[in-house]
N, C-alpha and C. Protein backbone atom coordinates (compact mmCIF):
# COMPACT_ATOMS: atom_id res chain seq x y z
N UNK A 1 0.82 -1.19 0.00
CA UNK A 1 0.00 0.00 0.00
C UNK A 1 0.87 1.26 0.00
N UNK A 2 1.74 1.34 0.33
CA UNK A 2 2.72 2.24 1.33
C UNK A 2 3.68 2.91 -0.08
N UNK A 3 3.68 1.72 -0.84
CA UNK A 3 4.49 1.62 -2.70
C UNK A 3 3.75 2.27 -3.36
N UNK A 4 2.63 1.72 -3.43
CA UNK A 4 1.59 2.25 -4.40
C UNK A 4 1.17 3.64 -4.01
N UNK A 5 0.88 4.16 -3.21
CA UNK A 5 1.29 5.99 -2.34
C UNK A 5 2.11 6.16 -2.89
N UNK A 6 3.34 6.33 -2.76
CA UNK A 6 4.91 6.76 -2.96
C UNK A 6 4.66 6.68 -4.60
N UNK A 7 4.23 5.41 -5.59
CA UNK A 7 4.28 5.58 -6.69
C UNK A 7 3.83 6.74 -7.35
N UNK A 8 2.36 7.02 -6.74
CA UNK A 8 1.23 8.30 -7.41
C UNK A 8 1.66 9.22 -6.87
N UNK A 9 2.19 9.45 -5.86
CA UNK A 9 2.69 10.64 -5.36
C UNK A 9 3.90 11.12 -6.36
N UNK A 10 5.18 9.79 -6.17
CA UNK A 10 5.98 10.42 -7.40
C UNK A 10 5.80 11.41 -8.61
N UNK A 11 4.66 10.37 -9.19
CA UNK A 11 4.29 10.68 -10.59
C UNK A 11 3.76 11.72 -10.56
N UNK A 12 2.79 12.43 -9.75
CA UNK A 12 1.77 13.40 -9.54
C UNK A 12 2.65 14.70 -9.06
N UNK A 13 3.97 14.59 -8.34
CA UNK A 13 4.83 15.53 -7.91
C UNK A 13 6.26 16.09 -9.50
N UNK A 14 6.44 14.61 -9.97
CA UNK A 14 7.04 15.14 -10.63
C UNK A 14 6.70 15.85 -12.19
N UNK A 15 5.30 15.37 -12.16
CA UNK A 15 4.27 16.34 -13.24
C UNK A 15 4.23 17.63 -13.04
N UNK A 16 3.58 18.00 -11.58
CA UNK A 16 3.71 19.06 -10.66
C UNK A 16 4.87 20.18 -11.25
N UNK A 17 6.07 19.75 -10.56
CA UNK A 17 7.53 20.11 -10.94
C UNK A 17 7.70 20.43 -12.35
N UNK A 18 7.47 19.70 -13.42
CA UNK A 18 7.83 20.17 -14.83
C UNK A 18 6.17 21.31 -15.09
N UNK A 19 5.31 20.73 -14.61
CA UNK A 19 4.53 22.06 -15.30
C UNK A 19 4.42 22.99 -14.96
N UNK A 20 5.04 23.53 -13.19
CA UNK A 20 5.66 24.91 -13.24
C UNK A 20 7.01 25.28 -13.58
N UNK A 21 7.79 24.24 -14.10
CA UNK A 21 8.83 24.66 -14.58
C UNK A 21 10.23 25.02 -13.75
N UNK A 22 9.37 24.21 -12.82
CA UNK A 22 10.52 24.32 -11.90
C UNK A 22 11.96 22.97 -11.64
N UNK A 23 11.83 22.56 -12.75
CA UNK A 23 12.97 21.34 -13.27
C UNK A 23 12.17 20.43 -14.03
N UNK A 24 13.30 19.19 -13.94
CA UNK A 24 12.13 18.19 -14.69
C UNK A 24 11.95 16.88 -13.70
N UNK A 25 11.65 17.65 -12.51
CA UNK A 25 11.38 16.41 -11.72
C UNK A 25 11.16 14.87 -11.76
N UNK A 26 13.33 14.79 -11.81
CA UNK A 26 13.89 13.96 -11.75
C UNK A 26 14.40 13.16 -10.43
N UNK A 27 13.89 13.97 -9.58
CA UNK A 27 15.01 13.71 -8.29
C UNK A 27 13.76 13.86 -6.58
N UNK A 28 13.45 14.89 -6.95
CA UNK A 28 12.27 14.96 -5.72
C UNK A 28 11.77 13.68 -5.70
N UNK A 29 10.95 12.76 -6.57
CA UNK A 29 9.94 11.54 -5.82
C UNK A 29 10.84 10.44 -5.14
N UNK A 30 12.15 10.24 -5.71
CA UNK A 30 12.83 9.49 -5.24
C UNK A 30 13.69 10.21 -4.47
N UNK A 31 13.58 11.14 -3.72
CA UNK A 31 13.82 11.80 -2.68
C UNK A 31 13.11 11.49 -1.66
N UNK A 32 12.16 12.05 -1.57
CA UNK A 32 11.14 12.10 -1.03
C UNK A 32 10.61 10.30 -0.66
N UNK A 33 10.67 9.30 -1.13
CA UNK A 33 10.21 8.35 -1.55
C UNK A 33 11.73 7.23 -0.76
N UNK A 34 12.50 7.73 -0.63
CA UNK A 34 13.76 6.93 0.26
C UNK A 34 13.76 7.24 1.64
N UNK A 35 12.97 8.36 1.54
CA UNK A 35 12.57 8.82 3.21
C UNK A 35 12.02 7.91 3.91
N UNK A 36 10.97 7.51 2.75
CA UNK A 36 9.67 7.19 3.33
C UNK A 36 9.67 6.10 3.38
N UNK A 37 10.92 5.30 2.59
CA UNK A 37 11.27 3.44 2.30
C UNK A 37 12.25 3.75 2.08
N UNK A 38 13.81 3.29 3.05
CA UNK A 38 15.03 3.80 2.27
C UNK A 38 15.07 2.39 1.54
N UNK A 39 14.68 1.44 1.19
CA UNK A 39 14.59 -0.10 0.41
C UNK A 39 13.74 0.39 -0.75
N UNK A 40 13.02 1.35 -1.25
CA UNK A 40 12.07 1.23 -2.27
C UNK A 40 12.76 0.73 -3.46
N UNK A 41 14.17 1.19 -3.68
CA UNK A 41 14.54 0.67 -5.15
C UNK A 41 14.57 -1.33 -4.68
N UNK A 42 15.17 -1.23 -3.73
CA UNK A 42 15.20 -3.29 -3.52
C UNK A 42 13.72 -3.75 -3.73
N UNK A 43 12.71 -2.89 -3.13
CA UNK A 43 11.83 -3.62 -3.04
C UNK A 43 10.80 -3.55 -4.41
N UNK A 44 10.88 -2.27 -5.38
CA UNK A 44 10.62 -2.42 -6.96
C UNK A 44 11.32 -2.98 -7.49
N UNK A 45 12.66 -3.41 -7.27
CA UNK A 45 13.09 -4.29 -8.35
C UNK A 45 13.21 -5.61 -8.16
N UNK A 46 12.56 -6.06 -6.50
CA UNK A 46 12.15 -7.37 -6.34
C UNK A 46 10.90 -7.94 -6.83
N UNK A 47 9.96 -7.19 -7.57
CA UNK A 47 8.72 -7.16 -7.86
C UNK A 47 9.07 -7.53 -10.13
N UNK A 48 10.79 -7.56 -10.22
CA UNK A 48 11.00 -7.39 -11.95
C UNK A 48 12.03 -9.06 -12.12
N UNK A 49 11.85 -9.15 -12.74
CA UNK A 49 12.86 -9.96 -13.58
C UNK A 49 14.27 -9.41 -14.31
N UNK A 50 13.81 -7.92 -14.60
CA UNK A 50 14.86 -6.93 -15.09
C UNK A 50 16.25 -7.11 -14.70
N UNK A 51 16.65 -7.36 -16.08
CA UNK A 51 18.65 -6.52 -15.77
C UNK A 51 19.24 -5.75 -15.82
N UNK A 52 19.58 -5.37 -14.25
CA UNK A 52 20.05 -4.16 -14.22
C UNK A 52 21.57 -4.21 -14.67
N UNK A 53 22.51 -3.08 -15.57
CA UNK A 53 23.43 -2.56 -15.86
C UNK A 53 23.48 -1.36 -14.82
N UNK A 54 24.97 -1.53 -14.35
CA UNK A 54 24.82 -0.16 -14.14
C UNK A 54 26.28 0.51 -14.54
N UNK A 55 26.21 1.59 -14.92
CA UNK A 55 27.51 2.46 -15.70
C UNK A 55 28.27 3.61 -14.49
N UNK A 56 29.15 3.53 -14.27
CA UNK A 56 29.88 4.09 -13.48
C UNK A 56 31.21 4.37 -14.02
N UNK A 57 31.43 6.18 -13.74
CA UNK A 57 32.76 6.22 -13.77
C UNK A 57 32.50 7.80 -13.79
N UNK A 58 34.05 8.70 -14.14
CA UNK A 58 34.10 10.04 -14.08
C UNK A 58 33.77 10.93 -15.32
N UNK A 59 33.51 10.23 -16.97
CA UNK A 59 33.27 10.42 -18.18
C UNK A 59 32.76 9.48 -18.49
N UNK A 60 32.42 9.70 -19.63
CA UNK A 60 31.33 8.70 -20.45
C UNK A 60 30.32 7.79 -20.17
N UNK A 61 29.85 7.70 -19.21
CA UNK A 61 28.83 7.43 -18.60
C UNK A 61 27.25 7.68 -19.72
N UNK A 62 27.06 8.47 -19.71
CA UNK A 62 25.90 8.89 -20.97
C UNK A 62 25.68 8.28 -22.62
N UNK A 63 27.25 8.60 -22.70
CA UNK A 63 27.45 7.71 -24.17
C UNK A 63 27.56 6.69 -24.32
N UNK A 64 28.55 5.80 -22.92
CA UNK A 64 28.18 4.19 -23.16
C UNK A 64 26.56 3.90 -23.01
N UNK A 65 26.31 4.48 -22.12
CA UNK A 65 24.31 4.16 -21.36
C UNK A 65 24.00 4.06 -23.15
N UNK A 66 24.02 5.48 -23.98
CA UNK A 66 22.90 5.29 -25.16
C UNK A 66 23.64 4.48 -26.00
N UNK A 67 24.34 4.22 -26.32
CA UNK A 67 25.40 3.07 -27.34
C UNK A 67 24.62 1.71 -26.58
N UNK A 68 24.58 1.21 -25.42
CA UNK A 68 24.33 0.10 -25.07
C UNK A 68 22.91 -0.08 -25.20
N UNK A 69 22.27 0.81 -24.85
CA UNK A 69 20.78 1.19 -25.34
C UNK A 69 20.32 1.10 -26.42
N UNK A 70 21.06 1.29 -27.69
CA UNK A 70 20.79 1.42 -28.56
C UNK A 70 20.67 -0.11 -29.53
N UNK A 71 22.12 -1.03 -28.91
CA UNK A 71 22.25 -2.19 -29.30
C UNK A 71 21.29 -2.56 -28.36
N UNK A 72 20.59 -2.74 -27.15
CA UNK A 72 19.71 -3.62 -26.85
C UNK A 72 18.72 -3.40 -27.80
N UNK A 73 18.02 -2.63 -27.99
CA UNK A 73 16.57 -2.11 -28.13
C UNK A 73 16.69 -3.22 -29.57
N UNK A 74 18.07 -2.73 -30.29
CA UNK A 74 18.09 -3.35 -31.75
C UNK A 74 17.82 -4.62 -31.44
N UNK A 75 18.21 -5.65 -30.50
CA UNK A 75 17.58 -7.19 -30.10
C UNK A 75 16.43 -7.08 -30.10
N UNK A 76 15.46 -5.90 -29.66
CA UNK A 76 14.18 -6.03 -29.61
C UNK A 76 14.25 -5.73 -27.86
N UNK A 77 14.65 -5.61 -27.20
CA UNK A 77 14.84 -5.62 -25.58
C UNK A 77 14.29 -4.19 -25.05
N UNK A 78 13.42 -3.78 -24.30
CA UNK A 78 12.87 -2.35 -23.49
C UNK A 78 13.53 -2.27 -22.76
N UNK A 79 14.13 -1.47 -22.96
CA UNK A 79 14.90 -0.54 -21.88
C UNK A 79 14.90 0.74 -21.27
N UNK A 80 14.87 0.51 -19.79
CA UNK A 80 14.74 1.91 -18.97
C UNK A 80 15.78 2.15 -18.58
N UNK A 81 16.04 3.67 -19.30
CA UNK A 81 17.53 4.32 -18.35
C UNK A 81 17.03 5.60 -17.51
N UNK A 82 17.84 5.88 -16.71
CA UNK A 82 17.84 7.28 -15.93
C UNK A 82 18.57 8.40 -16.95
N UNK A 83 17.33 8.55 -18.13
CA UNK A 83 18.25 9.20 -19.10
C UNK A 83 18.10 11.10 -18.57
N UNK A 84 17.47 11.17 -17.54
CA UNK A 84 17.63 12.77 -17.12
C UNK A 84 19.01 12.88 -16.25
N UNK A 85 19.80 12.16 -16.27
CA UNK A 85 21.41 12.32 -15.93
C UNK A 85 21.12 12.23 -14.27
N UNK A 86 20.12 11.70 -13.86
CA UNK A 86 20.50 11.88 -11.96
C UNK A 86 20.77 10.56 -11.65
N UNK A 87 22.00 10.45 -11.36
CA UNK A 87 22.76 9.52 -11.17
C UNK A 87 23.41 8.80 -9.70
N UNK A 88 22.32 9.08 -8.62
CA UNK A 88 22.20 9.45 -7.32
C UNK A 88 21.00 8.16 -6.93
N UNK A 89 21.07 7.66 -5.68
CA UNK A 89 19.80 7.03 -5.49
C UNK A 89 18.49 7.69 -5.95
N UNK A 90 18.67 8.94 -5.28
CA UNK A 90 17.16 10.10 -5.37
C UNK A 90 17.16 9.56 -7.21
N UNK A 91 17.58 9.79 -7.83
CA UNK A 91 17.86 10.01 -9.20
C UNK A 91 17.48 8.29 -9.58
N UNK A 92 17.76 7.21 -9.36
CA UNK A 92 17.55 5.74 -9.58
C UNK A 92 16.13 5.61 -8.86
N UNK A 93 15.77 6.11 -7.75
CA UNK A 93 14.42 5.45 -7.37
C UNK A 93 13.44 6.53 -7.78
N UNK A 94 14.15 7.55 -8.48
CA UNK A 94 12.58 8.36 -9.38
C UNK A 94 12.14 7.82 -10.46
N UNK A 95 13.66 7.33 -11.27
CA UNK A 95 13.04 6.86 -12.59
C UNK A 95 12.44 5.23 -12.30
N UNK A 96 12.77 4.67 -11.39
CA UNK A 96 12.01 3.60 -10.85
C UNK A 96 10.58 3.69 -11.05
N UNK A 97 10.17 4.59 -9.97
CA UNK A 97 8.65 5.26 -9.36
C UNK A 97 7.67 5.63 -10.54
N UNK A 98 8.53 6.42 -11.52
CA UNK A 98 7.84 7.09 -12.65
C UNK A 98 7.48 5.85 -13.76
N UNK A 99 8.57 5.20 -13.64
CA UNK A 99 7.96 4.41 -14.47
C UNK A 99 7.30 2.72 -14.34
N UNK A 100 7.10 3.06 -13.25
CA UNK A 100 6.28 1.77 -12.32
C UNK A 100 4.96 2.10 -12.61
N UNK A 101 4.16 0.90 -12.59
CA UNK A 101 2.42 0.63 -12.75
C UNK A 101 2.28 0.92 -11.24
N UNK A 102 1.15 1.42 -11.08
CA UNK A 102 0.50 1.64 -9.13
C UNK A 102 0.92 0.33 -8.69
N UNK A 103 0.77 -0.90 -8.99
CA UNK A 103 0.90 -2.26 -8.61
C UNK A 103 2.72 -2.00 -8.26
N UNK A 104 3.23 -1.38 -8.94
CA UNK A 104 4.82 -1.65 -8.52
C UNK A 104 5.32 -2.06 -9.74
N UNK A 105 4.81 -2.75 -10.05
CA UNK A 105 5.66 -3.89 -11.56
C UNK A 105 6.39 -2.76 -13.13
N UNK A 106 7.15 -3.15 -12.96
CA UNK A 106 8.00 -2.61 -14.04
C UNK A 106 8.41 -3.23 -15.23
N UNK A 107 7.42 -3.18 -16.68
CA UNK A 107 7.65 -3.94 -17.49
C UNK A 107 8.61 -3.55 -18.47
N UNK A 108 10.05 -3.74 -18.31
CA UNK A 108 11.16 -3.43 -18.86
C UNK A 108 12.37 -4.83 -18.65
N UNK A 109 12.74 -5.01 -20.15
CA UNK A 109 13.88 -6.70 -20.08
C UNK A 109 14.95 -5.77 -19.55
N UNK A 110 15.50 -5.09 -19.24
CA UNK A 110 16.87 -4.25 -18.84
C UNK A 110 16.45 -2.71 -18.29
N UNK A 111 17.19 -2.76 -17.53
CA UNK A 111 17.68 -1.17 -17.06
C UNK A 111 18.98 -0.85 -16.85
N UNK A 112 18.90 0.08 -17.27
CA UNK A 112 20.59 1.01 -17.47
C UNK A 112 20.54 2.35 -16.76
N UNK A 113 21.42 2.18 -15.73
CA UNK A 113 21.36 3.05 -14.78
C UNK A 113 22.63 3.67 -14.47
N UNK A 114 23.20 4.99 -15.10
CA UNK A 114 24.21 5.84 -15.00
C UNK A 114 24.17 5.83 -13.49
N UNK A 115 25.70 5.79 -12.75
CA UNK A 115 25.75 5.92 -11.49
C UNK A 115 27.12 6.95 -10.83
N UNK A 116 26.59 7.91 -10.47
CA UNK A 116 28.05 8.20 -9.83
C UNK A 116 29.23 7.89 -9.24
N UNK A 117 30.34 7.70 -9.45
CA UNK A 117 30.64 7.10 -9.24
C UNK A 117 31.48 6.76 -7.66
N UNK A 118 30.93 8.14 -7.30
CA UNK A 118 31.08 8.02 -5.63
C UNK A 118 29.77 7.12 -4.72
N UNK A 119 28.63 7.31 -5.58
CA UNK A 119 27.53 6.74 -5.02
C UNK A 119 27.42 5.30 -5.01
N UNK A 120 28.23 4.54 -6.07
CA UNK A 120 28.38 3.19 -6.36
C UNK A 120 28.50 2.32 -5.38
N UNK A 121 29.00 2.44 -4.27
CA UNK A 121 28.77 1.56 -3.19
C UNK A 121 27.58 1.57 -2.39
N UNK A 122 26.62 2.87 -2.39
CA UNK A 122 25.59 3.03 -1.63
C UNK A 122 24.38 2.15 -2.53
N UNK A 123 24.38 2.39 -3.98
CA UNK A 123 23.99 1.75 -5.42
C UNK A 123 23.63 0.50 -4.81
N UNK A 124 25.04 -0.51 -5.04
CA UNK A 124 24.83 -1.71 -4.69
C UNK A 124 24.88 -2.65 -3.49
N UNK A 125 24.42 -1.69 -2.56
CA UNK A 125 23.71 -2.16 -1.28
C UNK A 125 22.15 -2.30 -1.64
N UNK A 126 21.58 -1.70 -2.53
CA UNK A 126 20.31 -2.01 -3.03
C UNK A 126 19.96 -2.60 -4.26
N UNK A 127 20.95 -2.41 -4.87
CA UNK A 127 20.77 -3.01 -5.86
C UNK A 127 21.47 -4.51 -6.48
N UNK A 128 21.41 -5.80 -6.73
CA UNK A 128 22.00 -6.66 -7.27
C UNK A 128 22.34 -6.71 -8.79
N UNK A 129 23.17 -5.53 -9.36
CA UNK A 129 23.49 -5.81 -10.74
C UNK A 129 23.52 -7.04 -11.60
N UNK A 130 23.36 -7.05 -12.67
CA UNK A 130 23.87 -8.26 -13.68
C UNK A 130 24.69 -7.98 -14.22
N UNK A 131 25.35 -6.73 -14.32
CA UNK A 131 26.21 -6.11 -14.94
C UNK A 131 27.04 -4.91 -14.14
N UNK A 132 28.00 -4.67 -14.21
CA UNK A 132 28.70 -3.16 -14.05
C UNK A 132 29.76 -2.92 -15.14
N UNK A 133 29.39 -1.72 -15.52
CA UNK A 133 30.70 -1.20 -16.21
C UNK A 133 31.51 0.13 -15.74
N UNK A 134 32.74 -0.37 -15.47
CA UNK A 134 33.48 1.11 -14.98
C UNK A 134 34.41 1.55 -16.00
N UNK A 135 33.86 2.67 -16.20
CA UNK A 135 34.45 3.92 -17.01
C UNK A 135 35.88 4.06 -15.94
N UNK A 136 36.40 5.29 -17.08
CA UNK A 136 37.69 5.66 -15.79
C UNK A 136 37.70 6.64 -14.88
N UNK A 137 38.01 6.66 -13.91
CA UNK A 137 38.06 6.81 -12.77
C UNK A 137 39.02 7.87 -12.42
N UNK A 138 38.63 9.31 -11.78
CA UNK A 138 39.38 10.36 -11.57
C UNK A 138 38.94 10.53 -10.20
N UNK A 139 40.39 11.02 -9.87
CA UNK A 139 39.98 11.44 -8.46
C UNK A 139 39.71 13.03 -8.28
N UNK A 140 38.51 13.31 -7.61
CA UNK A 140 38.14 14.78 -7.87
C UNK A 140 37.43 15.03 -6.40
């Protein structure tokens, strides 16, 4: 019950957000929404079959995501990326939320999820990849 709230709320906040123009509310529901479940991404993506990728590093992050995107889709494969660049939990459990049915279920064969690459350990405490790819790595 508690998912399905957090889902419509997402969606309904980050509509909110782009039609005053006040971003493209990417980041508030899954803000807001880790508060309220810091597990929501474990517990939507225990509800998928989905493989998650996730892309990490200090460059290219964006261009591998749509290059790899591009060859899935060509298999025929749906794929959800966090293509508004928030690359942050807040940023992974919005595009989660937004694109979840009220039920939770997320009908996507892959997700590709740009990750910061400082955040990457917080990442996969919730998340069980099938994949990682690390870009290179600067210290900044």
């Amino acid at each position: 019950m508690v998912t399905t709230i957090l889902i419509l709320f997402g969606k309904m906040l980050s509509s909110m957000v782009q039609g005053l123009n006040l971003g493209n509310g990417s980041t508030w529901p899954g803000h807001i929404a880790l508060k309220t479940n810091k597990h929501i991404i474990r517990d939507l993506l225990a509800k998928t079959k989905m493989q998650v990728i996730l892309i990490a590093g200090t460059n290219g992050k964006t261009t591998t995501a749509t290059l790899l995107k591009s060859a899935l889709e060509l298999q025929h494969k749906r794929v959800l990326q966090n293509e508004s660049g928030a690359n942050l939990l807040n940023g992974i459990a919005s595009t989660l939320l937004l694109h979840a049915s009220t039920s939770g279920r997320i009908n996507y064969d892959v997700a590709i999820f740009e990750v910061d690459e400082n955040a990457l350990p917080l990442v996969v405490k919730e998340i069980t990849p099938s994949y990682v790819v690390l870009l290179n790595l600067f210290r900044d």
